[in-house]
PDB file of N, CA and C in Angstrom:
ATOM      1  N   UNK A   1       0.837  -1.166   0.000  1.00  0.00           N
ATOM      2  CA  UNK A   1       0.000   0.000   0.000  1.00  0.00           C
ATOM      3  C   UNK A   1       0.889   1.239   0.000  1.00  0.00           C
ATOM      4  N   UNK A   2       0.348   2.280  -0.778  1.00  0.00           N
ATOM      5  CA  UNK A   2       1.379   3.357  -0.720  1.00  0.00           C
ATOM      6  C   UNK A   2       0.504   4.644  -0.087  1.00  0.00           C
ATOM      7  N   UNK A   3       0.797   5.407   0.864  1.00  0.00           N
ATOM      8  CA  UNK A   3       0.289   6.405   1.537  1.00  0.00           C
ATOM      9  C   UNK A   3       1.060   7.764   1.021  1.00  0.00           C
ATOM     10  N   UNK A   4       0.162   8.390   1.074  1.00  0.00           N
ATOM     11  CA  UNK A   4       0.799   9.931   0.790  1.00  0.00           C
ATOM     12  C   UNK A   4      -0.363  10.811   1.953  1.00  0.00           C
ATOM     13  N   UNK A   5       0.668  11.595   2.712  1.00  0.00           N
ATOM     14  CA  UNK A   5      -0.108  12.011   3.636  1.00  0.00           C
ATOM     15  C   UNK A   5       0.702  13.913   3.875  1.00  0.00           C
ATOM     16  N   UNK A   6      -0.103  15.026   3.646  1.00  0.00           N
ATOM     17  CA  UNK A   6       0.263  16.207   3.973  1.00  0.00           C
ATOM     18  C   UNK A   6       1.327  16.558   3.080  1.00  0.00           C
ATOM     19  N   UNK A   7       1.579  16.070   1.453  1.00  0.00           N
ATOM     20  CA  UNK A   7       2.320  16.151   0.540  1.00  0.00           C
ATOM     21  C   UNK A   7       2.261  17.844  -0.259  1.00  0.00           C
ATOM     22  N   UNK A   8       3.446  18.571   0.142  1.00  0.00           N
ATOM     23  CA  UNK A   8       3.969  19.546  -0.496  1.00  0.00           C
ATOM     24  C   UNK A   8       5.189  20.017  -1.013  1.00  0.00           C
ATOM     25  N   UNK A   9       4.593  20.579  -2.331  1.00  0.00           N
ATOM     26  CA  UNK A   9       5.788  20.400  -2.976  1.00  0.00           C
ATOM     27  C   UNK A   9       6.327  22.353  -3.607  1.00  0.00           C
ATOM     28  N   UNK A  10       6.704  22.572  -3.699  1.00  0.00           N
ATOM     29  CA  UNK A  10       7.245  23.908  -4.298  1.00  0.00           C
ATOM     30  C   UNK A  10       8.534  23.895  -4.967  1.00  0.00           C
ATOM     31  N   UNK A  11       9.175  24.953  -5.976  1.00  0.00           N
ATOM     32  CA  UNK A  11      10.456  24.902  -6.573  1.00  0.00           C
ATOM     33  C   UNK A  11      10.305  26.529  -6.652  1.00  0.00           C
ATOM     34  N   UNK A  12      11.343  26.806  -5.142  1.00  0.00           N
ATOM     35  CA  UNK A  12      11.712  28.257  -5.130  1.00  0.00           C
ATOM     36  C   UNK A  12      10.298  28.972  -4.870  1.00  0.00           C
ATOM     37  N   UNK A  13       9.329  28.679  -4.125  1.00  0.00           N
ATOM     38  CA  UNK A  13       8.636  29.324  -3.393  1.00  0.00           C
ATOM     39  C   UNK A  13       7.365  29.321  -4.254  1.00  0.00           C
ATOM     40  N   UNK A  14       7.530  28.921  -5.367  1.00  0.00           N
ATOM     41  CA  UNK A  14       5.902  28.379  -6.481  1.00  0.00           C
ATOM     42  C   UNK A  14       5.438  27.182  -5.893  1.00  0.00           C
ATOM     43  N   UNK A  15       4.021  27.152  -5.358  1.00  0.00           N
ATOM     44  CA  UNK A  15       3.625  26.091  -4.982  1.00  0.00           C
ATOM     45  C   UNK A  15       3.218  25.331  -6.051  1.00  0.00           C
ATOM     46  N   UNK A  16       3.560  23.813  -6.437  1.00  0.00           N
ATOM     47  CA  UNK A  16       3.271  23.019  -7.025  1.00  0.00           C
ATOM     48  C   UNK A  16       1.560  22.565  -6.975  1.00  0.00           C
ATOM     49  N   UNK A  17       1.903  22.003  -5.419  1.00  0.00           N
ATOM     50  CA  UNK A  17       0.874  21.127  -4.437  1.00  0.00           C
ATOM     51  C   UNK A  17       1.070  21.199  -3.112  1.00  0.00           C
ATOM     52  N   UNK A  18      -0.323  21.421  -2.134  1.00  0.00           N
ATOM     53  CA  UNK A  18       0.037  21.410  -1.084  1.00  0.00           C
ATOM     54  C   UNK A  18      -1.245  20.433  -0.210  1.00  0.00           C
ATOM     55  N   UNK A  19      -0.617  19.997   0.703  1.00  0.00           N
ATOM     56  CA  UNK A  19      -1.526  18.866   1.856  1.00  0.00           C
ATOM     57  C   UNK A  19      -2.401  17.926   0.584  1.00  0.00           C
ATOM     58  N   UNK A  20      -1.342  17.457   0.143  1.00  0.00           N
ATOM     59  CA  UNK A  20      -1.928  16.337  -0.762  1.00  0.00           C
ATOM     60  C   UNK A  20      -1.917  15.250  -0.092  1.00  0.00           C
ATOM     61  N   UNK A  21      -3.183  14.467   0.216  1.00  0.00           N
ATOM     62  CA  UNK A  21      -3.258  13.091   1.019  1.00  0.00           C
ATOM     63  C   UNK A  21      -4.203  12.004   0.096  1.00  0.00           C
ATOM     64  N   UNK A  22      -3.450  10.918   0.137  1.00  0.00           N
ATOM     65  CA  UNK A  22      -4.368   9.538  -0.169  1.00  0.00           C
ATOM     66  C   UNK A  22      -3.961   8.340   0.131  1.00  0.00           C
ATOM     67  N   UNK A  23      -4.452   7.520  -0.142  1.00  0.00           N
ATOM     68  CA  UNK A  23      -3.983   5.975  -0.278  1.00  0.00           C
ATOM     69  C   UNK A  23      -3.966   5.284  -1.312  1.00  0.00           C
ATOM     70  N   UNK A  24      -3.242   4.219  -1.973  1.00  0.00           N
ATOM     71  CA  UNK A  24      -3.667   3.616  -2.809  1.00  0.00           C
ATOM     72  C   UNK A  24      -3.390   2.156  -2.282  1.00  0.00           C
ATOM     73  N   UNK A  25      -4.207   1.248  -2.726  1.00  0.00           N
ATOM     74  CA  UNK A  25      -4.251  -0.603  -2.010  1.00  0.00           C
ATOM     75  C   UNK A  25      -3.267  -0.946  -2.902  1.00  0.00           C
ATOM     76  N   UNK A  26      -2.774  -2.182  -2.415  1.00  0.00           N
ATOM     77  CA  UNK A  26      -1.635  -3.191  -3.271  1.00  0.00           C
ATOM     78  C   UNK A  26      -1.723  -2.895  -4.151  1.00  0.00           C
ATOM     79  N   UNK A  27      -3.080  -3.528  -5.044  1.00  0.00           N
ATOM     80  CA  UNK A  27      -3.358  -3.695  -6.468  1.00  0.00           C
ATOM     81  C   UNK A  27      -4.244  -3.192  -7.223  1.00  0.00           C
ATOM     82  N   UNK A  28      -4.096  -2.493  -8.505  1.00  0.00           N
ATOM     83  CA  UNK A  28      -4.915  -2.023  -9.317  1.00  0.00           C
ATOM     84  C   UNK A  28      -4.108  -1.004 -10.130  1.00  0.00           C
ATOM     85  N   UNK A  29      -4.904  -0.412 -11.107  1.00  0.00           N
ATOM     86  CA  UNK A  29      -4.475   0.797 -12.015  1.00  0.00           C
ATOM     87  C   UNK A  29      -5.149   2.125 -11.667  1.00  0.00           C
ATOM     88  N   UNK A  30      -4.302   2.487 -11.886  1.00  0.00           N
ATOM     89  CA  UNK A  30      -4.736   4.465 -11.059  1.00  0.00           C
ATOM     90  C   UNK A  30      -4.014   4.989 -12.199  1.00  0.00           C
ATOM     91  N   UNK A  31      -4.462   6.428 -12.375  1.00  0.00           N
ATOM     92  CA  UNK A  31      -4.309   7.373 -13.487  1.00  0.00           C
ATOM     93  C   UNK A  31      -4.212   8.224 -12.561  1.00  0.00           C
ATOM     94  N   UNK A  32      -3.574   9.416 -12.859  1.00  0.00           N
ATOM     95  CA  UNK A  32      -3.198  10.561 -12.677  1.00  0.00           C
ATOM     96  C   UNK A  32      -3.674  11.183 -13.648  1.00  0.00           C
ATOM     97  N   UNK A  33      -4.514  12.615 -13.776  1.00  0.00           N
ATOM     98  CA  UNK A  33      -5.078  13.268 -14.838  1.00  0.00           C
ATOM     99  C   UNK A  33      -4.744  14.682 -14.286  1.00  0.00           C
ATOM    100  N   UNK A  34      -4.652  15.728 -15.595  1.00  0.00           N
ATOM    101  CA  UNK A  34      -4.760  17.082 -15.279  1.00  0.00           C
ATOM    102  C   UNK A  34      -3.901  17.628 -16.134  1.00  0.00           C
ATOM    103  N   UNK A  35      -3.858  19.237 -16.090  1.00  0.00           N
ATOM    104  CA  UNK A  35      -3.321  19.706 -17.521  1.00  0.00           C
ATOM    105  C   UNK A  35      -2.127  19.965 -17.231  1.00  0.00           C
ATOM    106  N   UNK A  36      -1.440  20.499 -18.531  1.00  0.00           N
ATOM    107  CA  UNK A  36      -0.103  20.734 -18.708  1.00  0.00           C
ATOM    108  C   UNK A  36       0.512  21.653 -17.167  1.00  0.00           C
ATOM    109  N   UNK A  37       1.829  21.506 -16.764  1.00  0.00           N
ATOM    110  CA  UNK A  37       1.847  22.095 -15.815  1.00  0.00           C
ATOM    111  C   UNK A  37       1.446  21.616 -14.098  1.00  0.00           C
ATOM    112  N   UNK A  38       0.264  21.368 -14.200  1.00  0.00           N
ATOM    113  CA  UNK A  38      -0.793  20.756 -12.996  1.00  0.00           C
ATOM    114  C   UNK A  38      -0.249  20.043 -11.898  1.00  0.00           C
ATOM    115  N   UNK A  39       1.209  19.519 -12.370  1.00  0.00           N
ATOM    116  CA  UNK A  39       2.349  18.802 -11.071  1.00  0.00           C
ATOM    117  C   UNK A  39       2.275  17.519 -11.346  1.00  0.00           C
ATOM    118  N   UNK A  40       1.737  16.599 -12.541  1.00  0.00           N
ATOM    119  CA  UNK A  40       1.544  15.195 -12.213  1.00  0.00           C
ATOM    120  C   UNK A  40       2.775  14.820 -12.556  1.00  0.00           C
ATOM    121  N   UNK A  41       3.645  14.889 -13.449  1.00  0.00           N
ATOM    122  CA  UNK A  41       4.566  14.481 -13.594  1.00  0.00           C
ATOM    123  C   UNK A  41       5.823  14.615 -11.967  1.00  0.00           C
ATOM    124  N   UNK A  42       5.431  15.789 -11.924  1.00  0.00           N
ATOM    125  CA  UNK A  42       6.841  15.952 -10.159  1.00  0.00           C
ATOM    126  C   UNK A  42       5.864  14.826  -9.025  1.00  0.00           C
ATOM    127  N   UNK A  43       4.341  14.950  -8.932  1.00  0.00           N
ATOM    128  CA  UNK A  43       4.381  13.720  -8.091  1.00  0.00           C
ATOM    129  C   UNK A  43       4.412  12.388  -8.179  1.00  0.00           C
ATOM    130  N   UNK A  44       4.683  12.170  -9.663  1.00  0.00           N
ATOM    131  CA  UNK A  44       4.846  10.708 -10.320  1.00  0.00           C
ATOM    132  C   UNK A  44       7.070  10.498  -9.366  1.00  0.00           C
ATOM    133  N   UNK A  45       7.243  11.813  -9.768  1.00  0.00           N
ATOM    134  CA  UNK A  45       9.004  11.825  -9.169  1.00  0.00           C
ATOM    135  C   UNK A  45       9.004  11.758  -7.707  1.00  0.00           C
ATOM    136  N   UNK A  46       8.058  12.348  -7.228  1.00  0.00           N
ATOM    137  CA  UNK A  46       8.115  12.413  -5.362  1.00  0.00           C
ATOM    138  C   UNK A  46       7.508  10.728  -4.942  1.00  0.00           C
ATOM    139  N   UNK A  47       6.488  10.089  -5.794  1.00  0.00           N
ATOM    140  CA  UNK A  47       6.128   9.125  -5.425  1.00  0.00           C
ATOM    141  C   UNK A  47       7.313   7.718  -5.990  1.00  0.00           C
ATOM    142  N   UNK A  48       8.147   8.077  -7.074  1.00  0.00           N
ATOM    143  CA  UNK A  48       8.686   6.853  -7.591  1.00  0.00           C
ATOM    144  C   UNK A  48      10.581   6.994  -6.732  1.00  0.00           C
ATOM    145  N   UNK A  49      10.473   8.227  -5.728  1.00  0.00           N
ATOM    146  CA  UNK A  49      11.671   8.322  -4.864  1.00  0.00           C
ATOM    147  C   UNK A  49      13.113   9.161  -5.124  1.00  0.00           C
ATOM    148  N   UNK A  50      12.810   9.435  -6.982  1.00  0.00           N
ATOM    149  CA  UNK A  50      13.779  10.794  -7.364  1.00  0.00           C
ATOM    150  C   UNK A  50      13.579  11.428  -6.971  1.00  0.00           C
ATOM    151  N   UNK A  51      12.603  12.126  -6.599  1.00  0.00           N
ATOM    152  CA  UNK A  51      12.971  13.899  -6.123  1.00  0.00           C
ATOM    153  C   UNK A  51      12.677  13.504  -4.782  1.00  0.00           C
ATOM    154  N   UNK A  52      13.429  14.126  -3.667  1.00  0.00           N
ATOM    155  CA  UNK A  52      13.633  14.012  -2.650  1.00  0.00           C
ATOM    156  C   UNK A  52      12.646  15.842  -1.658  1.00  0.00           C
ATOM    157  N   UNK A  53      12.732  16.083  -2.322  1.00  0.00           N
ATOM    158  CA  UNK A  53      12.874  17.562  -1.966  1.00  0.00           C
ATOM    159  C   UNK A  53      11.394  18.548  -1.594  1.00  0.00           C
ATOM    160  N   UNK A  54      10.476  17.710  -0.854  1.00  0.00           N
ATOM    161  CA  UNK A  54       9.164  17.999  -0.159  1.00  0.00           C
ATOM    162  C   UNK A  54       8.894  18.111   1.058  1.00  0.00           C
ATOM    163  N   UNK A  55       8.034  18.414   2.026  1.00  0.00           N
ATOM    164  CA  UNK A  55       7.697  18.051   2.793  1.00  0.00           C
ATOM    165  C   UNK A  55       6.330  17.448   2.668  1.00  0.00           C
ATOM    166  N   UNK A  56       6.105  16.684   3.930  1.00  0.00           N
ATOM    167  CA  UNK A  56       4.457  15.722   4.100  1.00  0.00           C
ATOM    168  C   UNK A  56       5.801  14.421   4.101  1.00  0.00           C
ATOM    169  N   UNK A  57       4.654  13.327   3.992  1.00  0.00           N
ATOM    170  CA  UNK A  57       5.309  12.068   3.989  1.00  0.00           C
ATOM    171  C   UNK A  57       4.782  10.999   2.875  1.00  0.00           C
ATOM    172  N   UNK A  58       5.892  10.068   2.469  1.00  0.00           N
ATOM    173  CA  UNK A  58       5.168   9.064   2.089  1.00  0.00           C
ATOM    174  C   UNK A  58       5.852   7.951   2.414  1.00  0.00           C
ATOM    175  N   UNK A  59       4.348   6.987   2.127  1.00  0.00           N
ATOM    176  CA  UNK A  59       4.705   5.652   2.956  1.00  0.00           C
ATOM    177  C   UNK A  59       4.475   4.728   2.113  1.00  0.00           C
ATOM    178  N   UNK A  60       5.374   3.746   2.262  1.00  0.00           N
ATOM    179  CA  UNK A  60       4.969   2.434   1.143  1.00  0.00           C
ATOM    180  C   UNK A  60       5.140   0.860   2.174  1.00  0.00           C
ATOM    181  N   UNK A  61       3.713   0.454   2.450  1.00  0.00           N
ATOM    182  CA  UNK A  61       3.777  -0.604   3.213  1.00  0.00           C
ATOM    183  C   UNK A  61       3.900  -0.304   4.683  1.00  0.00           C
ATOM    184  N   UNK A  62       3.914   0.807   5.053  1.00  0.00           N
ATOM    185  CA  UNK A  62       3.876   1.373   6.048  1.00  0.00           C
ATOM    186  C   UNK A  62       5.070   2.090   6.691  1.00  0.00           C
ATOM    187  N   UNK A  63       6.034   1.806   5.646  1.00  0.00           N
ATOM    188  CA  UNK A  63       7.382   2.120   6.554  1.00  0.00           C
ATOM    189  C   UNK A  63       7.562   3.845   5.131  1.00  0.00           C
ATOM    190  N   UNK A  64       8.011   4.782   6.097  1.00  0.00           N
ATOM    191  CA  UNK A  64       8.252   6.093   5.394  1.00  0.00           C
ATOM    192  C   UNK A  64       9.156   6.145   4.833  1.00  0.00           C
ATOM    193  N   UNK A  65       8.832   6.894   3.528  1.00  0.00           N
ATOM    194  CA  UNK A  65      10.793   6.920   2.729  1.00  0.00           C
ATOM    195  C   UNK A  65      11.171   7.840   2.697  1.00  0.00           C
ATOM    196  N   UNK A  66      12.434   7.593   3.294  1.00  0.00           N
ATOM    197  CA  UNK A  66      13.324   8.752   3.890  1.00  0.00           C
ATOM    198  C   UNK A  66      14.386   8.045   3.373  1.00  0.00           C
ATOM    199  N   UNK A  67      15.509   9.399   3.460  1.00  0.00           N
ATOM    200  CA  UNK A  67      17.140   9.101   3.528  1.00  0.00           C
ATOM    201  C   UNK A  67      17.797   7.985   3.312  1.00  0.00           C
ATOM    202  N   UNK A  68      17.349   7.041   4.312  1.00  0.00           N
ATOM    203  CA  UNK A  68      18.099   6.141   4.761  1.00  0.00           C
ATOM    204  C   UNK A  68      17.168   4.639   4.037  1.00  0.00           C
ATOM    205  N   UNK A  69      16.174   4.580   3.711  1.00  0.00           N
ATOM    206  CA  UNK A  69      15.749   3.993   2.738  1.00  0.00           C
ATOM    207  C   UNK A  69      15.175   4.074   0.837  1.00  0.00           C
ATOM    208  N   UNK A  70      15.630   5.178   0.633  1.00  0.00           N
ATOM    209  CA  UNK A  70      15.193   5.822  -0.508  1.00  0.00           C
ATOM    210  C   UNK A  70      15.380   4.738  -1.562  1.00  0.00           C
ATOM    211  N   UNK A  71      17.431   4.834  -1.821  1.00  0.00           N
ATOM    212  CA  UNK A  71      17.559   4.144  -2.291  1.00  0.00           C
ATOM    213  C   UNK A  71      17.300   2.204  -2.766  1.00  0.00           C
ATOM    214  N   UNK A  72      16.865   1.542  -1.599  1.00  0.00           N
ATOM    215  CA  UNK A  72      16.522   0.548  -1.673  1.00  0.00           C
ATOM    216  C   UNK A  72      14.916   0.520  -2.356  1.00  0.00           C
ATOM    217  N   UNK A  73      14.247   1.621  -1.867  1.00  0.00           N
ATOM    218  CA  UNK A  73      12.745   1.265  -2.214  1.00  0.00           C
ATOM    219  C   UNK A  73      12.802   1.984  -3.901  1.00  0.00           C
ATOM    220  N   UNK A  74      13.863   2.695  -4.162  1.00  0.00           N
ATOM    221  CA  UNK A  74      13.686   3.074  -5.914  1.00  0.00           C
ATOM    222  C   UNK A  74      14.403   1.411  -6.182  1.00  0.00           C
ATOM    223  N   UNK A  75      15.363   1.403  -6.072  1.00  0.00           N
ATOM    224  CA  UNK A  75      16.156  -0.058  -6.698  1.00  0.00           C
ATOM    225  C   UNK A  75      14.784  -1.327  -6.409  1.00  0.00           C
ATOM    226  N   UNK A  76      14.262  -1.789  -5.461  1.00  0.00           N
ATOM    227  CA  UNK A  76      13.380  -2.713  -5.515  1.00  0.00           C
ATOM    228  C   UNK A  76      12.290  -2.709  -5.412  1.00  0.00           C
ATOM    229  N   UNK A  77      11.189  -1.448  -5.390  1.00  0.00           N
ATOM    230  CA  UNK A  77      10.045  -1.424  -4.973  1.00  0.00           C
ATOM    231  C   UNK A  77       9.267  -0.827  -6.367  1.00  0.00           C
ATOM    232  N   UNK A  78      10.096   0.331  -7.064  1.00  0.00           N
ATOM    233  CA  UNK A  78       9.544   0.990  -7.993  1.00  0.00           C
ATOM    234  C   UNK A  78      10.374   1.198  -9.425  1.00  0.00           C
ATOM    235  N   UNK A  79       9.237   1.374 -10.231  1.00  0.00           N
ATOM    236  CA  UNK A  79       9.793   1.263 -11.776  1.00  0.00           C
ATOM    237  C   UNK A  79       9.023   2.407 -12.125  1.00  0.00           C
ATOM    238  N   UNK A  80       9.843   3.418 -13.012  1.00  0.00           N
ATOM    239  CA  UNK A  80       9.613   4.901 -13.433  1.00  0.00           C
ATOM    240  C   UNK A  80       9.980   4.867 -14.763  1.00  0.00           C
ATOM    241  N   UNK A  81       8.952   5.196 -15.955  1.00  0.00           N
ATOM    242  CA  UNK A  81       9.764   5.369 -17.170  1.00  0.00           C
ATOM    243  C   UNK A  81       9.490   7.558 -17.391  1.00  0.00           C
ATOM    244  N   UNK A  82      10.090   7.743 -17.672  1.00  0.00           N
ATOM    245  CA  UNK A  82      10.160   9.504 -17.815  1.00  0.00           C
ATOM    246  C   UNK A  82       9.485   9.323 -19.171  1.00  0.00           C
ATOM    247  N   UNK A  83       9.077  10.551 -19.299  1.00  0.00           N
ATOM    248  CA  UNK A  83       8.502  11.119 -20.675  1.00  0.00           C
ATOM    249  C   UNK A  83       9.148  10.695 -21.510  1.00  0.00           C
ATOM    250  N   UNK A  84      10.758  11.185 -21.343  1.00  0.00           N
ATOM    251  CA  UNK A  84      11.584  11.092 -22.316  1.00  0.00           C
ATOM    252  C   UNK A  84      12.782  10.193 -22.151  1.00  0.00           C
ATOM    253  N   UNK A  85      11.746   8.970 -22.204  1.00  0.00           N
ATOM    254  CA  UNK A  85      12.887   7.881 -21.603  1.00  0.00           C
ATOM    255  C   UNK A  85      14.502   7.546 -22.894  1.00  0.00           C
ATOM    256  N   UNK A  86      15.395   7.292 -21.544  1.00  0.00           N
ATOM    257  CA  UNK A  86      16.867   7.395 -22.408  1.00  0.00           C
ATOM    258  C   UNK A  86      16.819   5.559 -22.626  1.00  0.00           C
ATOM    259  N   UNK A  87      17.604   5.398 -24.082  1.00  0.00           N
ATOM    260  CA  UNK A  87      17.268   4.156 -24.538  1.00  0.00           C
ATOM    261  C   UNK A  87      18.897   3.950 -25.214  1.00  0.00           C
ATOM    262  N   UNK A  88      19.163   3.109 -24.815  1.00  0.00           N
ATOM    263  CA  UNK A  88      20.657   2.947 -25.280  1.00  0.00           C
ATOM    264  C   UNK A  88      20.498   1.752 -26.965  1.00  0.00           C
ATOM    265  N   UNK A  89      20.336   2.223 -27.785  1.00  0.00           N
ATOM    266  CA  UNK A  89      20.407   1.428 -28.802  1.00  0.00           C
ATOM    267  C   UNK A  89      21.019   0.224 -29.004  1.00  0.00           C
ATOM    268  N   UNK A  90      22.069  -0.028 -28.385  1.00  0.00           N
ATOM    269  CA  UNK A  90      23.298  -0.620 -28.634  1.00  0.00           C
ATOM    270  C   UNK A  90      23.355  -1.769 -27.742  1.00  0.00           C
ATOM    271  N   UNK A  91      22.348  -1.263 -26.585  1.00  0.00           N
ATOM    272  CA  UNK A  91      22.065  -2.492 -25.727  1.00  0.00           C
ATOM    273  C   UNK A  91      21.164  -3.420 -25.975  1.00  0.00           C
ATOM    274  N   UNK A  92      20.731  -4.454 -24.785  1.00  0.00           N
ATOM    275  CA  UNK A  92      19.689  -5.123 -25.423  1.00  0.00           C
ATOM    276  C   UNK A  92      18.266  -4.372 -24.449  1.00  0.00           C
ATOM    277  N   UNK A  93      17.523  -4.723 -24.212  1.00  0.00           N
ATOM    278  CA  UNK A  93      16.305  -4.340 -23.431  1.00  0.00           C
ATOM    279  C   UNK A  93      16.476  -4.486 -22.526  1.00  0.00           C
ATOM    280  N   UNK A  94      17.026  -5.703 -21.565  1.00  0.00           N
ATOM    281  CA  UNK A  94      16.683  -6.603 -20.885  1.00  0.00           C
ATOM    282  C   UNK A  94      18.131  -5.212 -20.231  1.00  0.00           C
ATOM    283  N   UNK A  95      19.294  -4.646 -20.842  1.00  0.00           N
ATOM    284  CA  UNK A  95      20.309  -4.040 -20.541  1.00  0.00           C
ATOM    285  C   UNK A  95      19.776  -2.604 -19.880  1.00  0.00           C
ATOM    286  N   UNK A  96      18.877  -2.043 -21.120  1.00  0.00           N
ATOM    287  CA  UNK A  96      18.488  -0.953 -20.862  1.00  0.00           C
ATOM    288  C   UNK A  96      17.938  -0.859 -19.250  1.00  0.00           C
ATOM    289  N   UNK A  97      16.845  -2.090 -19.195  1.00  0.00           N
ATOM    290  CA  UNK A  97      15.834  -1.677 -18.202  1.00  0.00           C
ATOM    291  C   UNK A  97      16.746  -1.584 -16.755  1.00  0.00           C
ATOM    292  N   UNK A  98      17.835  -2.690 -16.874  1.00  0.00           N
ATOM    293  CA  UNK A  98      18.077  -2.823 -15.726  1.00  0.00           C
ATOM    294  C   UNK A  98      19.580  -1.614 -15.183  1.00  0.00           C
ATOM    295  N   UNK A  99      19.830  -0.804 -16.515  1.00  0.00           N
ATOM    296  CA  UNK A  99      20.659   0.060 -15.917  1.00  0.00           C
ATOM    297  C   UNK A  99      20.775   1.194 -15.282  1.00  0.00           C
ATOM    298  N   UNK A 100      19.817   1.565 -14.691  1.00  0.00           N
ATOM    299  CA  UNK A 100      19.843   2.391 -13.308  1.00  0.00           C
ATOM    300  C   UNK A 100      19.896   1.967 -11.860  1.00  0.00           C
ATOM    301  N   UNK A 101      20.120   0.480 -12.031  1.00  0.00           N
ATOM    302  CA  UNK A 101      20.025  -0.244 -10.665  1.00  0.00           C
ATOM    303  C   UNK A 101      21.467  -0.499 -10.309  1.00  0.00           C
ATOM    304  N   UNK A 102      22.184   0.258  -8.892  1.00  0.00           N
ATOM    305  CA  UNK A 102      23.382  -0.985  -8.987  1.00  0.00           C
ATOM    306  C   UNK A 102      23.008  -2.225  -8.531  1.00  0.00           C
ATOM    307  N   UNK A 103      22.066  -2.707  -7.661  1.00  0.00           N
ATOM    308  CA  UNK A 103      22.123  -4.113  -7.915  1.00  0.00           C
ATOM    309  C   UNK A 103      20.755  -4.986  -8.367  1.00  0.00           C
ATOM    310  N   UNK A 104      20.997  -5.012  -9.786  1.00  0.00           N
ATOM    311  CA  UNK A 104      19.952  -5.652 -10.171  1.00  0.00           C
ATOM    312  C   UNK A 104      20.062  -6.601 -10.587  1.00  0.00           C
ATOM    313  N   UNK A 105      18.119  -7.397 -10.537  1.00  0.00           N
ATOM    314  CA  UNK A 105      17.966  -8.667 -10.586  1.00  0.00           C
ATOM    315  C   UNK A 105      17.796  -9.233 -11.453  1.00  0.00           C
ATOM    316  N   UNK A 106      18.330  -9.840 -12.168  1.00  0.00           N
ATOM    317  CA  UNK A 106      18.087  -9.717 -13.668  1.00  0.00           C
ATOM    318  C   UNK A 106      16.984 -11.191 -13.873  1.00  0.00           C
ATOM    319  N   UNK A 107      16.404 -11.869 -13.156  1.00  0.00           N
ATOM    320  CA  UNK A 107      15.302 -12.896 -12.916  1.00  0.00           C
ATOM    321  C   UNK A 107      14.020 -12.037 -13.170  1.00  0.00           C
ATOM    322  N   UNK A 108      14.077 -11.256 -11.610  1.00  0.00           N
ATOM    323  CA  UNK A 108      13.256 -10.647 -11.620  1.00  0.00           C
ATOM    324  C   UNK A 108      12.599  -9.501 -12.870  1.00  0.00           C
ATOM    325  N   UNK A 109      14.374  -8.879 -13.348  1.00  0.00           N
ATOM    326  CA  UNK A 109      13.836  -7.886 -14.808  1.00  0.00           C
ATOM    327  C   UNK A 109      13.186  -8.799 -16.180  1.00  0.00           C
ATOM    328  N   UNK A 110      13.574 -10.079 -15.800  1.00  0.00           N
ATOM    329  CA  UNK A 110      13.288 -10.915 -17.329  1.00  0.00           C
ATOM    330  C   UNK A 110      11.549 -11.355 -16.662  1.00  0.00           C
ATOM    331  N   UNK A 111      10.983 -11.348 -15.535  1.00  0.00           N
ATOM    332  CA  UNK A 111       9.451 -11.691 -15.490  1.00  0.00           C
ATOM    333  C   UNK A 111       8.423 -10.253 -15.622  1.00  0.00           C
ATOM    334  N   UNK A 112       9.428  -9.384 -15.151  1.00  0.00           N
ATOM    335  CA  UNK A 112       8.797  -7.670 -15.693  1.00  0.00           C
ATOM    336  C   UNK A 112       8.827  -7.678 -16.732  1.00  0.00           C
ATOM    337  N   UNK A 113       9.850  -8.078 -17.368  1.00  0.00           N
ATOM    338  CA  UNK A 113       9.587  -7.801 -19.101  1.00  0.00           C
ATOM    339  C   UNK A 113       8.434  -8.418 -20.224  1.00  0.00           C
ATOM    340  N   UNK A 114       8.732  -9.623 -19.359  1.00  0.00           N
ATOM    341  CA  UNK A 114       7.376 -10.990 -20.373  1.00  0.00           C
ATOM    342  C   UNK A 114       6.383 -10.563 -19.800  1.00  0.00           C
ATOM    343  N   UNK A 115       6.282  -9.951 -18.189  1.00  0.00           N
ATOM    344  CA  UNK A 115       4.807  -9.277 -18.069  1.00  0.00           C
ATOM    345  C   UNK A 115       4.600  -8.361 -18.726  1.00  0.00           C
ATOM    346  N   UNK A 116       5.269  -7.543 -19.188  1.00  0.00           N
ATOM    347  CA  UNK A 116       4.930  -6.296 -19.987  1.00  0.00           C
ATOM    348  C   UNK A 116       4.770  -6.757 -21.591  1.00  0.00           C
ATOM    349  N   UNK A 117       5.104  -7.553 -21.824  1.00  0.00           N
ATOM    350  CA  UNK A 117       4.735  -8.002 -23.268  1.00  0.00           C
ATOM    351  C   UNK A 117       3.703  -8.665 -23.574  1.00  0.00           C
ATOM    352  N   UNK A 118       2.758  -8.948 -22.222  1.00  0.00           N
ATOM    353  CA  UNK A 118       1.159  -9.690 -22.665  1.00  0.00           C
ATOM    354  C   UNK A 118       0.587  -8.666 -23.197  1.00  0.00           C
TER     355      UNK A 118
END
């Protein structure tokens, strides 16, 4: 379950979003909607553990990500593709996906992948 509770965000004193709260359960598909600008993309970054740089909290499974767990819950908990995702030609897929991780699983990236290809 992922919690977002009293979520604000600003860059240099423009408020993005402020006291943004919800929940979402284990499983299902959720959309994010709204127009150009509107912040979905920075809380897609505050929720997938790149941008660091808010106050409020969020929680995944109950435990808060902070500092000292950031990195583990981006490396094993969450998968982020950007707008303008970087794609190394030269690699294979299976290369691409898994190179932002230093330690990745490459079991685990080969059952993400065949899931993503149904």
């Amino acid at each position: 379950m992922l919690q977002v509770e009293n979520l604000h965000k600003d860059y240099y004193g423009d408020v993005v979003f402020e006291n943004v709260s919800f929940t979402l359960p284990d499983t299902g598909l959720f959309v994010i909607r709204g127009e150009n600008g509107s912040g979905k993309s920075t809380l897609l970054s505050l929720l997938a553990g790149i941008d660091e740089k808010y106050s409020g909290r969020i929680l995944f499974e109950g435990d808060e990500i902070t500092d000292k767990n950031r990195n583990t819950y981006r490396e094993e908990k969450v998968s982020c593709l950007t707008q303008d995702p970087i794609v190394f030609e030269e690699e294979t897929v299976l290369r691409n996906v898994l190179l932002p991780f230093d330690h990745a699983d490459i079991k685990k990236a080969k059952e993400v992948l065949k899931e993503l290809s149904r």
